[in-house]
C-alpha atoms as a PDB file:
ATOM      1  CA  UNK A   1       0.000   0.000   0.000  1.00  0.00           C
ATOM      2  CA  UNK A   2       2.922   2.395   0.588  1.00  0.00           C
ATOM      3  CA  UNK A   3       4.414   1.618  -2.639  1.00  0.00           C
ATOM      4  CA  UNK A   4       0.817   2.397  -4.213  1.00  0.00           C
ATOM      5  CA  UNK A   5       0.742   5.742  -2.407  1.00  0.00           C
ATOM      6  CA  UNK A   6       4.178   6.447  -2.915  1.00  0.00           C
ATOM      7  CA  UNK A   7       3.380   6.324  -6.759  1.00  0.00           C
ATOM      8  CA  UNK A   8       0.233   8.401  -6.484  1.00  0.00           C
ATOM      9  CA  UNK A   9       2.141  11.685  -5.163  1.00  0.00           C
ATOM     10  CA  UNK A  10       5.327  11.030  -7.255  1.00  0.00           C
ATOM     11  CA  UNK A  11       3.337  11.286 -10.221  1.00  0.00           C
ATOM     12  CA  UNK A  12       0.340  14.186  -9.060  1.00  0.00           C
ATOM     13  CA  UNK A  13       0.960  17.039 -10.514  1.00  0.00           C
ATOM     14  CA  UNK A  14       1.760  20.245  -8.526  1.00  0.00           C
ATOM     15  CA  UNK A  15      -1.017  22.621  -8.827  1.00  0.00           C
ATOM     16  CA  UNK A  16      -0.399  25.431  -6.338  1.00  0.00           C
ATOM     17  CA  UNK A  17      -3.594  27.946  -6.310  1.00  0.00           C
ATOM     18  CA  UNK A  18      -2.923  31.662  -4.827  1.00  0.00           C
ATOM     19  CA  UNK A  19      -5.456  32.269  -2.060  1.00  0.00           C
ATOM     20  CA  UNK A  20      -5.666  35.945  -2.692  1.00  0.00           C
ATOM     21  CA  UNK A  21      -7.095  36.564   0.660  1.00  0.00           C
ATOM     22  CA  UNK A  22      -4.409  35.034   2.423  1.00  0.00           C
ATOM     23  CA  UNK A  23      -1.753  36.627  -0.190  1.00  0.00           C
ATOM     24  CA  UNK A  24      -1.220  40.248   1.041  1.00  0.00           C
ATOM     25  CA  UNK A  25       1.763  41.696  -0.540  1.00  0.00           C
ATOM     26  CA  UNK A  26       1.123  42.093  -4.220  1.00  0.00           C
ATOM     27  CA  UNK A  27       4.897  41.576  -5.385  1.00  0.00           C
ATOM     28  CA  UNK A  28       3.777  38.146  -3.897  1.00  0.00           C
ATOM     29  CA  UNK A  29       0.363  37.474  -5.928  1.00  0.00           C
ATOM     30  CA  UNK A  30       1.990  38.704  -9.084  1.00  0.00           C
ATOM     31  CA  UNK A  31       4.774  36.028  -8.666  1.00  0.00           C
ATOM     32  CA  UNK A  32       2.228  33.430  -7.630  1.00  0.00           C
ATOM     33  CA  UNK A  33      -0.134  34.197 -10.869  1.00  0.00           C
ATOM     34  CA  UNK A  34       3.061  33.618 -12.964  1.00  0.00           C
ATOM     35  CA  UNK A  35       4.044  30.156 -11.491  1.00  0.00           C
ATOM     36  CA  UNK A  36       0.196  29.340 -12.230  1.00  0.00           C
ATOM     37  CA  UNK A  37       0.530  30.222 -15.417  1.00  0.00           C
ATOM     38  CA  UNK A  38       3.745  27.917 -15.910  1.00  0.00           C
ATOM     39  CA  UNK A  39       6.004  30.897 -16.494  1.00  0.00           C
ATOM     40  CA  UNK A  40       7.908  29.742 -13.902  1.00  0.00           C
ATOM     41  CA  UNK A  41      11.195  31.418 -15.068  1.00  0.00           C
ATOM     42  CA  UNK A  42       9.061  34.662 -14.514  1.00  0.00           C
ATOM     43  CA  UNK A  43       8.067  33.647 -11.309  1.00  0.00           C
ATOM     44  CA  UNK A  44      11.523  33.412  -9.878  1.00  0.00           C
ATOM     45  CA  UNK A  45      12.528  36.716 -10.516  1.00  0.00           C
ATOM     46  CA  UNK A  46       9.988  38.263  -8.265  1.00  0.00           C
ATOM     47  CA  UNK A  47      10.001  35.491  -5.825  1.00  0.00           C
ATOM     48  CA  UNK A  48      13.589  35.732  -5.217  1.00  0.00           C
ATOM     49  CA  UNK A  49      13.443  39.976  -4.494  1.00  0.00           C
ATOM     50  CA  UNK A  50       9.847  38.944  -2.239  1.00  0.00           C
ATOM     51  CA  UNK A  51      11.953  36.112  -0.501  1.00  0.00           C
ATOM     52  CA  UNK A  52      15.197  38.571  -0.224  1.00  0.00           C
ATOM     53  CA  UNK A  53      12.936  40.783   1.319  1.00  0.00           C
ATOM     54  CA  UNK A  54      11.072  38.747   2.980  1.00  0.00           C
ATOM     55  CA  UNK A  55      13.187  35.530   4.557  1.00  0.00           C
ATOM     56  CA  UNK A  56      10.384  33.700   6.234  1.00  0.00           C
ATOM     57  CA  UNK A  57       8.571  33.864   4.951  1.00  0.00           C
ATOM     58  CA  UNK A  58       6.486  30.318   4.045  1.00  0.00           C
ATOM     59  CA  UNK A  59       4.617  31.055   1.186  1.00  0.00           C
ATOM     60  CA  UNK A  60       6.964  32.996  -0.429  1.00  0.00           C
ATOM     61  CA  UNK A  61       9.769  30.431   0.042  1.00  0.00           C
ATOM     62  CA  UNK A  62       7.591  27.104  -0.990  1.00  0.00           C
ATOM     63  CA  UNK A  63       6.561  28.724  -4.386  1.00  0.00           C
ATOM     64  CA  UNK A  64      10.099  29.539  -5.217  1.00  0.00           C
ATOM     65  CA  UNK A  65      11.100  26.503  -4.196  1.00  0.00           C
ATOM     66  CA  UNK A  66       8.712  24.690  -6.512  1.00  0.00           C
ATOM     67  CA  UNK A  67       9.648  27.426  -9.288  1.00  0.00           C
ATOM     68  CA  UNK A  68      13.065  26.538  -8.932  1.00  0.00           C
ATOM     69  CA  UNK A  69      12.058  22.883  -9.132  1.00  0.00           C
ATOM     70  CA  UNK A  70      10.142  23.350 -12.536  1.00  0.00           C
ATOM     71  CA  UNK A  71      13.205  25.140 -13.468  1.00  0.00           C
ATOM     72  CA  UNK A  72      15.631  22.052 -12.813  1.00  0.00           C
ATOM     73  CA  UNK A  73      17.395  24.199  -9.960  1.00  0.00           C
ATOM     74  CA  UNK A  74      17.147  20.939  -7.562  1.00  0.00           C
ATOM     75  CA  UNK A  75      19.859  22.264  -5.238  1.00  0.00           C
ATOM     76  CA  UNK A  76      17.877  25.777  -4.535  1.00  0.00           C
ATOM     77  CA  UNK A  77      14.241  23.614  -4.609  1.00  0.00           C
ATOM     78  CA  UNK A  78      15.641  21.659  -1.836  1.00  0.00           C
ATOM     79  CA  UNK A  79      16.889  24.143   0.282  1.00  0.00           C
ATOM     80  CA  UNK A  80      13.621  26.586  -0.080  1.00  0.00           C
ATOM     81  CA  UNK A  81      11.995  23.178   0.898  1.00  0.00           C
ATOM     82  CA  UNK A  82      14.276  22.816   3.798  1.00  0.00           C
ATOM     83  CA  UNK A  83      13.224  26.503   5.089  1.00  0.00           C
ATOM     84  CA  UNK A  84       9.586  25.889   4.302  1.00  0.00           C
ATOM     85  CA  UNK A  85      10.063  22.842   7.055  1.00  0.00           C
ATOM     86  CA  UNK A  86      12.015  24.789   9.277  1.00  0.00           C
ATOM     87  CA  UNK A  87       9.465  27.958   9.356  1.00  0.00           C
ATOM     88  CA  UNK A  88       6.611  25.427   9.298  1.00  0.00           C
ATOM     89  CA  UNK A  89       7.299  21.782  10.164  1.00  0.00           C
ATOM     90  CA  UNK A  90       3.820  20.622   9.539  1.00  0.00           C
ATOM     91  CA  UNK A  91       3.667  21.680   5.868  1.00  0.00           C
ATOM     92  CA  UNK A  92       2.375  18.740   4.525  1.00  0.00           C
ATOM     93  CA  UNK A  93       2.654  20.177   0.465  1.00  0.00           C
ATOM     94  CA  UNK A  94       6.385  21.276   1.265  1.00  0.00           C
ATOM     95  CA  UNK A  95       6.909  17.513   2.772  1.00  0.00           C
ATOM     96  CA  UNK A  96       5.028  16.111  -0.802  1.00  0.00           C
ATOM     97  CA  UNK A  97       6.477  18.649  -2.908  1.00  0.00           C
ATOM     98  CA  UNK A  98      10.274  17.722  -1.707  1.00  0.00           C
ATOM     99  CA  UNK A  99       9.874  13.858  -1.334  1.00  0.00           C
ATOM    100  CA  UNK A 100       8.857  14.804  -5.655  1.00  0.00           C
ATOM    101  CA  UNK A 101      12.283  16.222  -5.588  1.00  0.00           C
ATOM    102  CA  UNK A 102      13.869  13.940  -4.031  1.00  0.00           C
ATOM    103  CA  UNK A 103      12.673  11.122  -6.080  1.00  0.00           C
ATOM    104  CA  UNK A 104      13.458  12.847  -9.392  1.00  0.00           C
ATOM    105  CA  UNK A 105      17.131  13.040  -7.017  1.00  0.00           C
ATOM    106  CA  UNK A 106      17.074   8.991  -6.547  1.00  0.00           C
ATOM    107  CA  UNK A 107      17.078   9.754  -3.124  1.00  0.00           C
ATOM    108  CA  UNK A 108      14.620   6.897  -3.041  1.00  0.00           C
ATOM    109  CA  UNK A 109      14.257   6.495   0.782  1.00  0.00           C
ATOM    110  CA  UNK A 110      14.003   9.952   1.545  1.00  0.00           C
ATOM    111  CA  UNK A 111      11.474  10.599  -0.968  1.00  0.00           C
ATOM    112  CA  UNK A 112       9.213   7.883   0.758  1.00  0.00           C
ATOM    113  CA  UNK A 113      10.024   9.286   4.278  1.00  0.00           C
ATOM    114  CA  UNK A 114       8.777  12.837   3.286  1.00  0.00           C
ATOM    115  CA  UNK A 115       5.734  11.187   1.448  1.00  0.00           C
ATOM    116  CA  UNK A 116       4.998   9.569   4.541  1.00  0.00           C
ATOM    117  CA  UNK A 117       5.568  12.604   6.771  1.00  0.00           C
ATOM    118  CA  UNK A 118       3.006  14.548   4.286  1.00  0.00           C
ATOM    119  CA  UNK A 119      -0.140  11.601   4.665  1.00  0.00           C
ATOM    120  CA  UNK A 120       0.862  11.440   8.315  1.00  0.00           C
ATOM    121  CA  UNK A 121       0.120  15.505   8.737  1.00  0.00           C
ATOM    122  CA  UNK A 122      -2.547  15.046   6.271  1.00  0.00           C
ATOM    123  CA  UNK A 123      -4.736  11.960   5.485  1.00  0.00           C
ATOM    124  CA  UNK A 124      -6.898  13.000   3.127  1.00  0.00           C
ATOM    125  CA  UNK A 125      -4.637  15.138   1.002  1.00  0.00           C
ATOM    126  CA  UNK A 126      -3.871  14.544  -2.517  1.00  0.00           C
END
């Protein structure tokens, strides 16, 4: 059953949707609306000067991590992921999201423990 579940959030695609109540600053949303719109190369530029400006911030860091993800930067998606989990250790998308990365890594074992970590926060997330 792990293996099963395992493969389900390996391959689910990331679909992150701005909640424009909860997104304030509008450097922010503007970033956000280009990662939704797959212009992910876009999206980093303003998501690194909201993140410089703005270190821990969580949401902030976990969409540039997953821009820098789509953008084969797998050394700066992990360690936005990392400070997602530090700022936020119950971040069950960051925890997904990262076990992804570490998967398309071959870090096989971690990718399973994060995976794990992510149903364990949240059941009945998908």
């Amino acid at each position: 059953m792990r293996i099963s579940l395992f493969l389900i959030l390996l391959f689910s695609s990331v679909t992150l949707i701005a909640q424009d109540q909860k997104t304030k600053d509008p450097q922010l949303s503007k970033a956000i609306e280009k990662y939704n719109a797959g212009n992910y190369k876009a999206a980093l530029i303003g998501l690194n000067l909201y993140v410089d400006n703005h270190p821990k911030d969580v949401e902030g860091n976990y969409y540039l991590a997953n821009s820098l993800f789509r953008s084969d930067d797998k050394k700066g998606a992990m360690k936005h992921f990392n400070k997602v989990l530090e700022l936020d250790p119950r971040h069950y998308k960051a925890y997904k999201d990262r076990g992804k990365l570490k998967a398309s890594m071959k870090d096989y074992r971690g990718s399973i423990d994060d995976f794990n970590r992510s149903i364990e926060l949240s059941p009945d997330f998908m």
